[in-house]
PDB file of N, CA and C in Angstrom:
ATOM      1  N   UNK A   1      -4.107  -0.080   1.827  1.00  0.00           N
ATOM      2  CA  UNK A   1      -4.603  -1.433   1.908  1.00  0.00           C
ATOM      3  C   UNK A   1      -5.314  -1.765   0.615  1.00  0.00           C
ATOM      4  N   UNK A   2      -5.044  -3.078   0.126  1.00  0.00           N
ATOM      5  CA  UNK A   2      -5.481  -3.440  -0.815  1.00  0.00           C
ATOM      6  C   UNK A   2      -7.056  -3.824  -0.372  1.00  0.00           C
ATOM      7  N   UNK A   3      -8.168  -3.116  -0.680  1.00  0.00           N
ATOM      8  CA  UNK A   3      -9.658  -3.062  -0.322  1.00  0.00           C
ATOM      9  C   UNK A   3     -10.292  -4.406  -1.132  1.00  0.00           C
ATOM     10  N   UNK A   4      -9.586  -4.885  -2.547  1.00  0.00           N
ATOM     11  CA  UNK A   4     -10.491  -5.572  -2.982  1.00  0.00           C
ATOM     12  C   UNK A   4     -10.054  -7.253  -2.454  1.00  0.00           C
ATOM     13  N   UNK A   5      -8.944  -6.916  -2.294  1.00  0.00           N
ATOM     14  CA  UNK A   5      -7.893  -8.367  -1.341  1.00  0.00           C
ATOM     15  C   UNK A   5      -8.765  -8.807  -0.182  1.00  0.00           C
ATOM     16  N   UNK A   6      -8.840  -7.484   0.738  1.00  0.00           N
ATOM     17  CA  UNK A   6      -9.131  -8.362   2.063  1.00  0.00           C
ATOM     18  C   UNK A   6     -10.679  -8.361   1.723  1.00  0.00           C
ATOM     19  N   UNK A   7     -11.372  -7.934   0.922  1.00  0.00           N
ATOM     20  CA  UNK A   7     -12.761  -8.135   1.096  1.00  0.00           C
ATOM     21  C   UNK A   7     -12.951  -9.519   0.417  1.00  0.00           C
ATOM     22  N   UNK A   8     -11.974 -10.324  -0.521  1.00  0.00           N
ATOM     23  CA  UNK A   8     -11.444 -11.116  -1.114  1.00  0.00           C
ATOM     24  C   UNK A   8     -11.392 -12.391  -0.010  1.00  0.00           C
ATOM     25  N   UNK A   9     -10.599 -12.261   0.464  1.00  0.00           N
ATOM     26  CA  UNK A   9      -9.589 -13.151   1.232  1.00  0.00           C
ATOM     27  C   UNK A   9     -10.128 -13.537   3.058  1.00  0.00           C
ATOM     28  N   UNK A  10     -10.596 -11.928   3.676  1.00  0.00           N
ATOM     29  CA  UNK A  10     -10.212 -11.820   4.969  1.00  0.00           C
ATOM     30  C   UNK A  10     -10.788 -12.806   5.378  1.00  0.00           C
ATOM     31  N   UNK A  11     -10.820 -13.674   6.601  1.00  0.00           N
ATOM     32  CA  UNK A  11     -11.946 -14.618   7.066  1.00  0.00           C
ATOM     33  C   UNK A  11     -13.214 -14.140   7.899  1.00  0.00           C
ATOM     34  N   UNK A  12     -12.726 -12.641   8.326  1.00  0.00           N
ATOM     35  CA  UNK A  12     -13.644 -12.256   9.210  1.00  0.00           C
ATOM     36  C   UNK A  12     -14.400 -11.196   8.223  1.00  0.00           C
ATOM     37  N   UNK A  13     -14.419 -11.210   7.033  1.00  0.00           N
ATOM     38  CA  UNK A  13     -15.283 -10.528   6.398  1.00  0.00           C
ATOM     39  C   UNK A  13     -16.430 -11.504   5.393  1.00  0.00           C
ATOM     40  N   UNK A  14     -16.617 -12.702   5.954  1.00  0.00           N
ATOM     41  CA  UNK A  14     -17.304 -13.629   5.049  1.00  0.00           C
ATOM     42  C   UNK A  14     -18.527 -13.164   5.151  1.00  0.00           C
ATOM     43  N   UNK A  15     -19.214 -12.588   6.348  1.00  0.00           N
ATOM     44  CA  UNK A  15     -20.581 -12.268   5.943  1.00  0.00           C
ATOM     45  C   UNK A  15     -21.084 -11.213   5.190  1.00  0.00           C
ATOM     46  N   UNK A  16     -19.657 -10.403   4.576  1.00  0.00           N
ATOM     47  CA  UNK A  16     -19.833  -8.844   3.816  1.00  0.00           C
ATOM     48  C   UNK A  16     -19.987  -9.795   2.554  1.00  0.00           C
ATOM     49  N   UNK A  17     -19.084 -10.592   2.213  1.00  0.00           N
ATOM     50  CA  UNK A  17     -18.841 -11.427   1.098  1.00  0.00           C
ATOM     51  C   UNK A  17     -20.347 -12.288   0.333  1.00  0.00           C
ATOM     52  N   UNK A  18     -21.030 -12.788   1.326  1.00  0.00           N
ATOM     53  CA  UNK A  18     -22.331 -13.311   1.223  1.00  0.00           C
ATOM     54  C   UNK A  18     -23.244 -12.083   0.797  1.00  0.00           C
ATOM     55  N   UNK A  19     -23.828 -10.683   1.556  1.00  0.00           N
ATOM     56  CA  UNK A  19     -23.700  -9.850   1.635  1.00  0.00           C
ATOM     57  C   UNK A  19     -23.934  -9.577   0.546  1.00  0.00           C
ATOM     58  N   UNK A  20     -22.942  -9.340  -0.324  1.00  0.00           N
ATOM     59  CA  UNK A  20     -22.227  -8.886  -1.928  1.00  0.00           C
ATOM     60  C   UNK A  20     -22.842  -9.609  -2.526  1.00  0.00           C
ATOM     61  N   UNK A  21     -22.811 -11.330  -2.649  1.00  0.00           N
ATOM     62  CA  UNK A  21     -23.419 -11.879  -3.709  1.00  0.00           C
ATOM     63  C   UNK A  21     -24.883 -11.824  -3.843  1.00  0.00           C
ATOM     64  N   UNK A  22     -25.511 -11.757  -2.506  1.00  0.00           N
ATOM     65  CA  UNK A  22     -26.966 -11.817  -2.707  1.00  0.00           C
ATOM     66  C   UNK A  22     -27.179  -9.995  -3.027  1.00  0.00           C
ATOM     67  N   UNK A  23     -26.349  -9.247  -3.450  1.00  0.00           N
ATOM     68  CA  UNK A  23     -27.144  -7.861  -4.279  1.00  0.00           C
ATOM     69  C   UNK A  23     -26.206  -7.993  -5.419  1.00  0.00           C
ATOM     70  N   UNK A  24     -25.693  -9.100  -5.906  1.00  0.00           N
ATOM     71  CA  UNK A  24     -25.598  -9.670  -7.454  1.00  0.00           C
ATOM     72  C   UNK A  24     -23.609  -8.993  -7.717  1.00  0.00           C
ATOM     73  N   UNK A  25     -23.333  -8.781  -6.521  1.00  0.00           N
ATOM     74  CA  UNK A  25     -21.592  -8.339  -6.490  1.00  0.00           C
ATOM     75  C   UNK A  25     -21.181  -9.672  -6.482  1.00  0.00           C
ATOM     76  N   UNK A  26     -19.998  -9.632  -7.525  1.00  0.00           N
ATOM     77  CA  UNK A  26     -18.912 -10.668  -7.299  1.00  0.00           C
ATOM     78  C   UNK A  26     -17.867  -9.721  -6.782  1.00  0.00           C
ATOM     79  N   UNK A  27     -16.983 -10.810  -5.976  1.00  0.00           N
ATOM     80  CA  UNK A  27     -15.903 -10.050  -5.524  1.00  0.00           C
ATOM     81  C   UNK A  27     -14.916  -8.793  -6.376  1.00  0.00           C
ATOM     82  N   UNK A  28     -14.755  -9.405  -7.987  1.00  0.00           N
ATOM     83  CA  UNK A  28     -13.831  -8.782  -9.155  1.00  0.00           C
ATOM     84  C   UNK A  28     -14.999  -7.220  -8.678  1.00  0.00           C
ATOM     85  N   UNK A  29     -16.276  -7.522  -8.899  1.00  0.00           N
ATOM     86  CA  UNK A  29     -17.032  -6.087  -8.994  1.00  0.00           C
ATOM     87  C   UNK A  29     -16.582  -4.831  -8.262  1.00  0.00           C
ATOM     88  N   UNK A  30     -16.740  -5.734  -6.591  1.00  0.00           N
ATOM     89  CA  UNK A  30     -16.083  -4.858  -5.618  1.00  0.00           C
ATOM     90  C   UNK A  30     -15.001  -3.824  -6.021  1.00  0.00           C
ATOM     91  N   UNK A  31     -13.738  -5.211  -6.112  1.00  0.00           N
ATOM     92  CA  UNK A  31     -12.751  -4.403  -6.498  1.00  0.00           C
ATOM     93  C   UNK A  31     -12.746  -3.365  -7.837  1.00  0.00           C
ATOM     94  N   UNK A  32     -13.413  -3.123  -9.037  1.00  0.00           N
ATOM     95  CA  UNK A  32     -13.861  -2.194 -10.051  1.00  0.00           C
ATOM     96  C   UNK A  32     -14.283  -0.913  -8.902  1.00  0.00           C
ATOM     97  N   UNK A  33     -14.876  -1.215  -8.090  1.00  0.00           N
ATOM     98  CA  UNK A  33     -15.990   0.044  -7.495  1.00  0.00           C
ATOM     99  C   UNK A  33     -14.503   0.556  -6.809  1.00  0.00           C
ATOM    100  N   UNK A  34     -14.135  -0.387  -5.682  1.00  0.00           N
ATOM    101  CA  UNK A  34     -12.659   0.560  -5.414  1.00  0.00           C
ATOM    102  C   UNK A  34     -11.982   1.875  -5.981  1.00  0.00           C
ATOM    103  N   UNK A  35     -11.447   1.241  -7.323  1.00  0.00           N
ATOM    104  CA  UNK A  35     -10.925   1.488  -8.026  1.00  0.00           C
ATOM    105  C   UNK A  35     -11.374   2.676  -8.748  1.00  0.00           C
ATOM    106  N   UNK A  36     -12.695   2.709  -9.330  1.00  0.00           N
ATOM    107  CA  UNK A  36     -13.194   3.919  -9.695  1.00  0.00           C
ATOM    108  C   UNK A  36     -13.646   5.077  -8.471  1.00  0.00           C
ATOM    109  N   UNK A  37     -14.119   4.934  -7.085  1.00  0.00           N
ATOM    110  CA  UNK A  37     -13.288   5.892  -6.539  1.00  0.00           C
ATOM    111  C   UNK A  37     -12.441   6.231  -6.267  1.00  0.00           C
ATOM    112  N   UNK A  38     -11.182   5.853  -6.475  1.00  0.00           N
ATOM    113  CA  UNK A  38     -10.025   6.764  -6.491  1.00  0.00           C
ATOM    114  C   UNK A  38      -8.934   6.228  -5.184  1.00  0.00           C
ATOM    115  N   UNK A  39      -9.584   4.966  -4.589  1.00  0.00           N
ATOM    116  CA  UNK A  39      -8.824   4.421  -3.258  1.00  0.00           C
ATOM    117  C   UNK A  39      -7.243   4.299  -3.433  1.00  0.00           C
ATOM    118  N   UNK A  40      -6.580   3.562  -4.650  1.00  0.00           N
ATOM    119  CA  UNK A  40      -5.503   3.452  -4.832  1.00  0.00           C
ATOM    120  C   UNK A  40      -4.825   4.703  -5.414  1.00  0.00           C
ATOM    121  N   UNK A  41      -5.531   5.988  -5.352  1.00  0.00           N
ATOM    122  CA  UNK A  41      -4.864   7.483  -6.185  1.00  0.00           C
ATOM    123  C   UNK A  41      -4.699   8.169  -4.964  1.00  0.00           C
ATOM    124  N   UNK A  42      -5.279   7.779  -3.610  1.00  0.00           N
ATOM    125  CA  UNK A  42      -5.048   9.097  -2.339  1.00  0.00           C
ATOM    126  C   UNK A  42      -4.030   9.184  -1.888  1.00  0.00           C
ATOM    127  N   UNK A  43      -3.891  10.711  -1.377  1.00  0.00           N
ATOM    128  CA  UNK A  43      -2.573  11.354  -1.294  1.00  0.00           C
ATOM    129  C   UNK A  43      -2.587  11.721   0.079  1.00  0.00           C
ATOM    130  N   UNK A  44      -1.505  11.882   0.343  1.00  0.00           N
ATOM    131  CA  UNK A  44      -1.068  12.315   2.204  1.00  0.00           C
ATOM    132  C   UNK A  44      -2.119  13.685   2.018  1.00  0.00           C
ATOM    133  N   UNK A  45      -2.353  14.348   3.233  1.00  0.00           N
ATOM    134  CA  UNK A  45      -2.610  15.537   3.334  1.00  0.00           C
ATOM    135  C   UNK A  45      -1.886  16.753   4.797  1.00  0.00           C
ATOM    136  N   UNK A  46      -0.869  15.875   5.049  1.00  0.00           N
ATOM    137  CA  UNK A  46       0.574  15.871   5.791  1.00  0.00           C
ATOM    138  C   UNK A  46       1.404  15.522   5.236  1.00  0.00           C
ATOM    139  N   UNK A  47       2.366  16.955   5.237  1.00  0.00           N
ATOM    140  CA  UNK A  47       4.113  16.094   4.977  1.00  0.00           C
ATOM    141  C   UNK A  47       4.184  14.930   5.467  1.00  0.00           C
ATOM    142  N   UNK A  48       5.780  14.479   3.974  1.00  0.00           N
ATOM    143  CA  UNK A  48       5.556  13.406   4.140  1.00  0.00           C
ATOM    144  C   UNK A  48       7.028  12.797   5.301  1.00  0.00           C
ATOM    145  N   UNK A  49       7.726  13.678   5.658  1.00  0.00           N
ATOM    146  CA  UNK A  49       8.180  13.972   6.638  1.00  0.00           C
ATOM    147  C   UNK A  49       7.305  13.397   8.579  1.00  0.00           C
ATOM    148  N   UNK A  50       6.607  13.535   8.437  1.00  0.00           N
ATOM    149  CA  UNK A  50       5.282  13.038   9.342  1.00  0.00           C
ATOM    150  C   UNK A  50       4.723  11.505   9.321  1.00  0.00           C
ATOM    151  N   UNK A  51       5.224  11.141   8.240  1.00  0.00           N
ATOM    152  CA  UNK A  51       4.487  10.329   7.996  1.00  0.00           C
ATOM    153  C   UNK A  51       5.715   8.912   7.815  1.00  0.00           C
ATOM    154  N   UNK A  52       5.444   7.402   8.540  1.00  0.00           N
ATOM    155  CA  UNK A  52       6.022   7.233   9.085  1.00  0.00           C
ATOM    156  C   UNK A  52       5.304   5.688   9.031  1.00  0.00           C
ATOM    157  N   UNK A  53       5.012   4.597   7.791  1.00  0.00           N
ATOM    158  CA  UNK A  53       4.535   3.554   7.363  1.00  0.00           C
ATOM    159  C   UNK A  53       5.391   1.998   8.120  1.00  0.00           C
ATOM    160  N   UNK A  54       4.074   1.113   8.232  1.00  0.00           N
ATOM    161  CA  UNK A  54       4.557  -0.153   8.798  1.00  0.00           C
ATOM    162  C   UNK A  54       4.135  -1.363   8.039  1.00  0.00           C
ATOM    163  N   UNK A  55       5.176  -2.051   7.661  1.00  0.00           N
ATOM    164  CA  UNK A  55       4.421  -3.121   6.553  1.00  0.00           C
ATOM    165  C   UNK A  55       5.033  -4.321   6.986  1.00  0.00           C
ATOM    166  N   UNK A  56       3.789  -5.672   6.801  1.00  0.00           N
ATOM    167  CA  UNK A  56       4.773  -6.862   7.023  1.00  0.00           C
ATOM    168  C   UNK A  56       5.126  -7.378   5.437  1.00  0.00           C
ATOM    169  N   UNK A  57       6.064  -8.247   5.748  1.00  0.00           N
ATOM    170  CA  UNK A  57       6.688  -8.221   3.686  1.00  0.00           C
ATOM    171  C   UNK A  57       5.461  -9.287   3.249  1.00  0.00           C
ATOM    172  N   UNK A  58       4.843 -10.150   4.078  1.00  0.00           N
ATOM    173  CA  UNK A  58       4.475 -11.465   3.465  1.00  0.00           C
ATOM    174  C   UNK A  58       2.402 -11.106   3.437  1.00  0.00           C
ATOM    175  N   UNK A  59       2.385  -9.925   3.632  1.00  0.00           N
ATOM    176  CA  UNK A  59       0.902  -9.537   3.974  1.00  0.00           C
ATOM    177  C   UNK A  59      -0.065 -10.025   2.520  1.00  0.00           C
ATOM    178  N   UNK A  60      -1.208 -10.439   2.929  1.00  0.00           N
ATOM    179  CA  UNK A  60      -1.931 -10.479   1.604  1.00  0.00           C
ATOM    180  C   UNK A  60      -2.937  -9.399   1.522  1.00  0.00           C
ATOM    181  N   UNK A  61      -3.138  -8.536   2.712  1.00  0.00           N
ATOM    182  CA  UNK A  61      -4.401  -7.679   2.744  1.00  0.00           C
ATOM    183  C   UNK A  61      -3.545  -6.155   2.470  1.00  0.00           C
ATOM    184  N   UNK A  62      -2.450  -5.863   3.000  1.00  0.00           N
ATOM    185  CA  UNK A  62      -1.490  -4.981   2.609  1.00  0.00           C
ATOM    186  C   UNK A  62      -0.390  -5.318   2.185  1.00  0.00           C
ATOM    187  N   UNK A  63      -1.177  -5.511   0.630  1.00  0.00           N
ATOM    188  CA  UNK A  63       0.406  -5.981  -0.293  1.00  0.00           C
ATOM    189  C   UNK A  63       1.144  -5.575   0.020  1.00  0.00           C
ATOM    190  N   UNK A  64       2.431  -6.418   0.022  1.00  0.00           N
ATOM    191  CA  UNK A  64       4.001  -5.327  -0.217  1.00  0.00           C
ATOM    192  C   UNK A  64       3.605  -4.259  -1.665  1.00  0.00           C
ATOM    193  N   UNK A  65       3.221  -5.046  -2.994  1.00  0.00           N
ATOM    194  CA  UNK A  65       3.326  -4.573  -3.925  1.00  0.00           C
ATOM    195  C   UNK A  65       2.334  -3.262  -3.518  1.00  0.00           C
ATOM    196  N   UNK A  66       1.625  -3.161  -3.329  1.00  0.00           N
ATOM    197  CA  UNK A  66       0.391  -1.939  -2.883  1.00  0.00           C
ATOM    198  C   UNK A  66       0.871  -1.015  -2.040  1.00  0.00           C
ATOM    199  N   UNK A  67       1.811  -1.385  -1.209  1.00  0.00           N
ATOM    200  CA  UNK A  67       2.233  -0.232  -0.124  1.00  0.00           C
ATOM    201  C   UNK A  67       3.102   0.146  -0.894  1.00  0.00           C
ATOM    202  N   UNK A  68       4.159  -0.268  -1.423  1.00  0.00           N
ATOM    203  CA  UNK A  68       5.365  -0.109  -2.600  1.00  0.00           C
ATOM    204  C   UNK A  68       4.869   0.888  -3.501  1.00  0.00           C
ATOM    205  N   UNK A  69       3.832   0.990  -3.767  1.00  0.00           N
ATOM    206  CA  UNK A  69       3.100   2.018  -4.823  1.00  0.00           C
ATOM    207  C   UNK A  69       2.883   2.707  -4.242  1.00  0.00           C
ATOM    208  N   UNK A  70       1.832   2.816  -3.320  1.00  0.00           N
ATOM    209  CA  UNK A  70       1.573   4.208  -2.154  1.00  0.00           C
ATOM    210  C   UNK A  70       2.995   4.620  -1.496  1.00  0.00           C
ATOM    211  N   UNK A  71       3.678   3.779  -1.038  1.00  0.00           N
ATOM    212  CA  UNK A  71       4.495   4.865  -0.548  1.00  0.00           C
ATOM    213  C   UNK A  71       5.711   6.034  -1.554  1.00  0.00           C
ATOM    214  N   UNK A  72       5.640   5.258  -2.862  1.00  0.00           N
ATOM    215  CA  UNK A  72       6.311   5.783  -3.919  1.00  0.00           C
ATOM    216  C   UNK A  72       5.142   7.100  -4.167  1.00  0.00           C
ATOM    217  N   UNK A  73       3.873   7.490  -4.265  1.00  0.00           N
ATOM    218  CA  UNK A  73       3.177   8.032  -4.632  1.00  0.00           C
ATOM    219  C   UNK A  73       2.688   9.416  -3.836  1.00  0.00           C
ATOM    220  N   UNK A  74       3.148   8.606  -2.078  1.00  0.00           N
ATOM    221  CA  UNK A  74       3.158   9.105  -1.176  1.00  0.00           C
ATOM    222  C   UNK A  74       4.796  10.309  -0.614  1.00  0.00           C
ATOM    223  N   UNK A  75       5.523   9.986  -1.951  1.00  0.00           N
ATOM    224  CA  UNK A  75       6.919  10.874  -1.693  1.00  0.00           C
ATOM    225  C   UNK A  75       7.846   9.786  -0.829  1.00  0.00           C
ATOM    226  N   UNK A  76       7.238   8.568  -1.037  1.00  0.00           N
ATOM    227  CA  UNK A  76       8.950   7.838  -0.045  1.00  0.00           C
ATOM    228  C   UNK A  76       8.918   8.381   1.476  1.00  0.00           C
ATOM    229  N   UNK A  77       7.870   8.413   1.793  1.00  0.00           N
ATOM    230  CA  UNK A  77       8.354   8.514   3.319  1.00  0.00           C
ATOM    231  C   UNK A  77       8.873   7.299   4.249  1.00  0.00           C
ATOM    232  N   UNK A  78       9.222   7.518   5.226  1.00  0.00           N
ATOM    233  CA  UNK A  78       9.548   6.624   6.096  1.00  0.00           C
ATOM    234  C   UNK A  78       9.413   5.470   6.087  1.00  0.00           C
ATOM    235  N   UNK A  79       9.606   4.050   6.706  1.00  0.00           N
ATOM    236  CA  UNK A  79       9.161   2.955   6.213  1.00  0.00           C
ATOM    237  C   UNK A  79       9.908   1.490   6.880  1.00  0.00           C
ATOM    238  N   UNK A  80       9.136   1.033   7.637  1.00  0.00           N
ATOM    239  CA  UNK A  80       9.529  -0.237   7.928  1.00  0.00           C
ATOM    240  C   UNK A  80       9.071  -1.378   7.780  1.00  0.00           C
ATOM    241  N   UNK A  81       9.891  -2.204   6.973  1.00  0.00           N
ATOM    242  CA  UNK A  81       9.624  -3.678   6.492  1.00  0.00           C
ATOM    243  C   UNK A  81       8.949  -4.439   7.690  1.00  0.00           C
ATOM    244  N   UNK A  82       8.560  -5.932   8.305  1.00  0.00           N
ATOM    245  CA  UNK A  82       8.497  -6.821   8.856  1.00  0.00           C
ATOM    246  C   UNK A  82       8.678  -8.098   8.272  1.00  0.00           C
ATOM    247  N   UNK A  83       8.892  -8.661   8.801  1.00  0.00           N
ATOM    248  CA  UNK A  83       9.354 -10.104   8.451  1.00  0.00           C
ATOM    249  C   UNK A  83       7.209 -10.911   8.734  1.00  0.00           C
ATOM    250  N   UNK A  84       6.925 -11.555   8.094  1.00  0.00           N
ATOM    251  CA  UNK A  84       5.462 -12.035   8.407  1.00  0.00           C
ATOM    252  C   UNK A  84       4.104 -11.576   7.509  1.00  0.00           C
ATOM    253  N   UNK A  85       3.429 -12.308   8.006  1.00  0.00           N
ATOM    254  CA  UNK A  85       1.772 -11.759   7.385  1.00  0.00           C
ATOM    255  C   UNK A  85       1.487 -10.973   7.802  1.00  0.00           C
ATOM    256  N   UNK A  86       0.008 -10.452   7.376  1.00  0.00           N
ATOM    257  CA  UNK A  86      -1.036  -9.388   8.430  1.00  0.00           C
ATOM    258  C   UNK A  86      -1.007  -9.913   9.562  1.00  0.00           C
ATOM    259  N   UNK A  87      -1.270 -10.755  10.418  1.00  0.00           N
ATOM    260  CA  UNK A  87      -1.469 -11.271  11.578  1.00  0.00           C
ATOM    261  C   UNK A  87      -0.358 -11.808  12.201  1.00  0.00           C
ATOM    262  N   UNK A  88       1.460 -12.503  11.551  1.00  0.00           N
ATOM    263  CA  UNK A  88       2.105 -12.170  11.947  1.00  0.00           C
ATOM    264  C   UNK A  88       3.016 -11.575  12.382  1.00  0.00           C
ATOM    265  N   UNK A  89       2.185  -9.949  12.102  1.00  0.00           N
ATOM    266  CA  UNK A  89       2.889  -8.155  12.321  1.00  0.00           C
ATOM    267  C   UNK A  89       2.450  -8.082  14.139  1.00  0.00           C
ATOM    268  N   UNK A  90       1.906  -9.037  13.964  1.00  0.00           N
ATOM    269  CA  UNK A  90       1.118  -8.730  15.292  1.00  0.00           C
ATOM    270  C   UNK A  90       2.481  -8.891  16.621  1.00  0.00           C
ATOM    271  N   UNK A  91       2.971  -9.856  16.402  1.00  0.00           N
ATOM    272  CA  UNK A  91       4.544 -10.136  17.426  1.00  0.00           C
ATOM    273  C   UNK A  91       6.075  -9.203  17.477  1.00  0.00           C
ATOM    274  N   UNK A  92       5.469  -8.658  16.315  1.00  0.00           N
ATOM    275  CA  UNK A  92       6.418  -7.336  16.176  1.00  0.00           C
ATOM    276  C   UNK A  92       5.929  -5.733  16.766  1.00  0.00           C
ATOM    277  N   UNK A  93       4.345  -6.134  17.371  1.00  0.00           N
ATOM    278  CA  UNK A  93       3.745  -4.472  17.403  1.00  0.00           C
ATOM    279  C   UNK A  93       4.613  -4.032  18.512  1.00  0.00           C
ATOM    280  N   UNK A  94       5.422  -4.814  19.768  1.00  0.00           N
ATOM    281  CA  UNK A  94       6.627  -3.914  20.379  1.00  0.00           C
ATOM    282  C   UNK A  94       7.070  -2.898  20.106  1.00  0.00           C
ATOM    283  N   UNK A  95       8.107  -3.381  19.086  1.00  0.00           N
ATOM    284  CA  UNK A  95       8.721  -2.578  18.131  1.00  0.00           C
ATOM    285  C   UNK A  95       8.400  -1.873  17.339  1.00  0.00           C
ATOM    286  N   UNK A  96       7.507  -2.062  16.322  1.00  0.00           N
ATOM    287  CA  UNK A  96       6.509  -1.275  16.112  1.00  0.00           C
ATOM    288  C   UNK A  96       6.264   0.005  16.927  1.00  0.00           C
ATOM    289  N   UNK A  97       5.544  -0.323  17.935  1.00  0.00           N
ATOM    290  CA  UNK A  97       5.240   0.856  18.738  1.00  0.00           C
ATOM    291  C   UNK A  97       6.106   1.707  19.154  1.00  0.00           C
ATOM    292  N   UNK A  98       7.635   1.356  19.652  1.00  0.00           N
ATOM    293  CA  UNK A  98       8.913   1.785  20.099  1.00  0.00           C
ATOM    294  C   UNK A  98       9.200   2.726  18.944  1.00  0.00           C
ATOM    295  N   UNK A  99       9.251   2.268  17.824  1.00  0.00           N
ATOM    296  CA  UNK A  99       9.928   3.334  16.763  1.00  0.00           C
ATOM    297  C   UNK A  99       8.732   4.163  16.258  1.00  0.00           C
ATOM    298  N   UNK A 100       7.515   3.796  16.443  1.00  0.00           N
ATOM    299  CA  UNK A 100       6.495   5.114  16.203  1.00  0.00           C
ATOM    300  C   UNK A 100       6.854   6.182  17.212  1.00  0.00           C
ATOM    301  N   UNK A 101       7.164   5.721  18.857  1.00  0.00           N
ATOM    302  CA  UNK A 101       6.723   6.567  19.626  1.00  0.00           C
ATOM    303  C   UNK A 101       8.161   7.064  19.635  1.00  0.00           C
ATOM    304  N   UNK A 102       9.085   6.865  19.073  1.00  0.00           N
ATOM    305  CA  UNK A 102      10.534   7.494  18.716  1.00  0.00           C
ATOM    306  C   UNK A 102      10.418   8.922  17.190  1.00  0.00           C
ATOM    307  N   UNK A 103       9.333   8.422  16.212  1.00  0.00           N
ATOM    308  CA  UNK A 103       9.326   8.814  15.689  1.00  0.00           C
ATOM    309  C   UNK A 103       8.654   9.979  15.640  1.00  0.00           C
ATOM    310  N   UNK A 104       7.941   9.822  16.823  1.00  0.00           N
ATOM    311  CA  UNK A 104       6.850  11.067  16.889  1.00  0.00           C
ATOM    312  C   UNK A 104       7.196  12.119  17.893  1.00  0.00           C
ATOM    313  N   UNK A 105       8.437  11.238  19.104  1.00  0.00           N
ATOM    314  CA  UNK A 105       9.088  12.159  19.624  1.00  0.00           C
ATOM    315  C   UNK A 105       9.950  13.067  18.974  1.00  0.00           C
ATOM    316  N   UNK A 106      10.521  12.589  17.731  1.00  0.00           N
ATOM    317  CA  UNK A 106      11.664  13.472  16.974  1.00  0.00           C
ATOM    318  C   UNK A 106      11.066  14.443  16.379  1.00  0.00           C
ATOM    319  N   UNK A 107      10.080  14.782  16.155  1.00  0.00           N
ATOM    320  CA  UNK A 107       8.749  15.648  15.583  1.00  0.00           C
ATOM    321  C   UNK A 107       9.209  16.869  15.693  1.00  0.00           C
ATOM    322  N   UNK A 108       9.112  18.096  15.146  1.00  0.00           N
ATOM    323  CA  UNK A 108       9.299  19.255  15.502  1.00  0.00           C
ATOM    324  C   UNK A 108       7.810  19.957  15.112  1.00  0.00           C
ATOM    325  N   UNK A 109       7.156  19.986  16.192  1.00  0.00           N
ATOM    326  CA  UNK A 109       5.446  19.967  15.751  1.00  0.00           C
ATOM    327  C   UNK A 109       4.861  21.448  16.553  1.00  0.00           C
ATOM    328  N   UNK A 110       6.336  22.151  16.977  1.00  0.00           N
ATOM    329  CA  UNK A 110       6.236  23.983  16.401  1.00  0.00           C
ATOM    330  C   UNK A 110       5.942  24.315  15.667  1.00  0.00           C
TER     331      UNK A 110
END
């Protein structure tokens, strides 16, 4: 997830946002602090075989472009597009859920 986006953007994070400015953070700051810990450098700590990503294409809080990087970084694991935003992933969590719980049945977790 892009951390400095939704702290950016989200609507339900406006009072973190207020928050920030009154201890002298602008939003750009935030995102610097991200960044120098290492949020966009973390690595699975499970195969990536296991691992088994859900993205909607039109998201602003989980870029396409941001997951596109992690999952390249992450070894290409698994991966399903959605058609929608963050919030319209929400009409797809059916399916969603169907092919997680497919995916976790195929598991060989001997």
């Amino acid at each position: 997830m892009d951390l400095g986006a939704l702290v950016a953007h989200a609507p339900v994070l406006g009072a973190m946002r207020e928050d920030l400015t009154r201890f002298g953070w602008q939003v750009e700051d935030f995102a610097r602090f991200v960044a120098r810990l290492g949020w966009d450098e973390l690595r699975p700590v499970i195969p990536t075989d296991r691992i088994h990503l859900f993205a909607a294409k039109d998201d602003r809080f989980f870029r396409p472009d941001v997951v596109r990087a992690m999952w390249r970084r992450w070894g290409k694991p698994k991966i399903r597009w959605y058609p929608g935003s963050h919030m319209g992933f929400l009409t797809h969590l059916p399916d969603a859920i169907g092919r997680l719980r497919r995916f976790v049945d195929a598991l060989d977790l001997g």
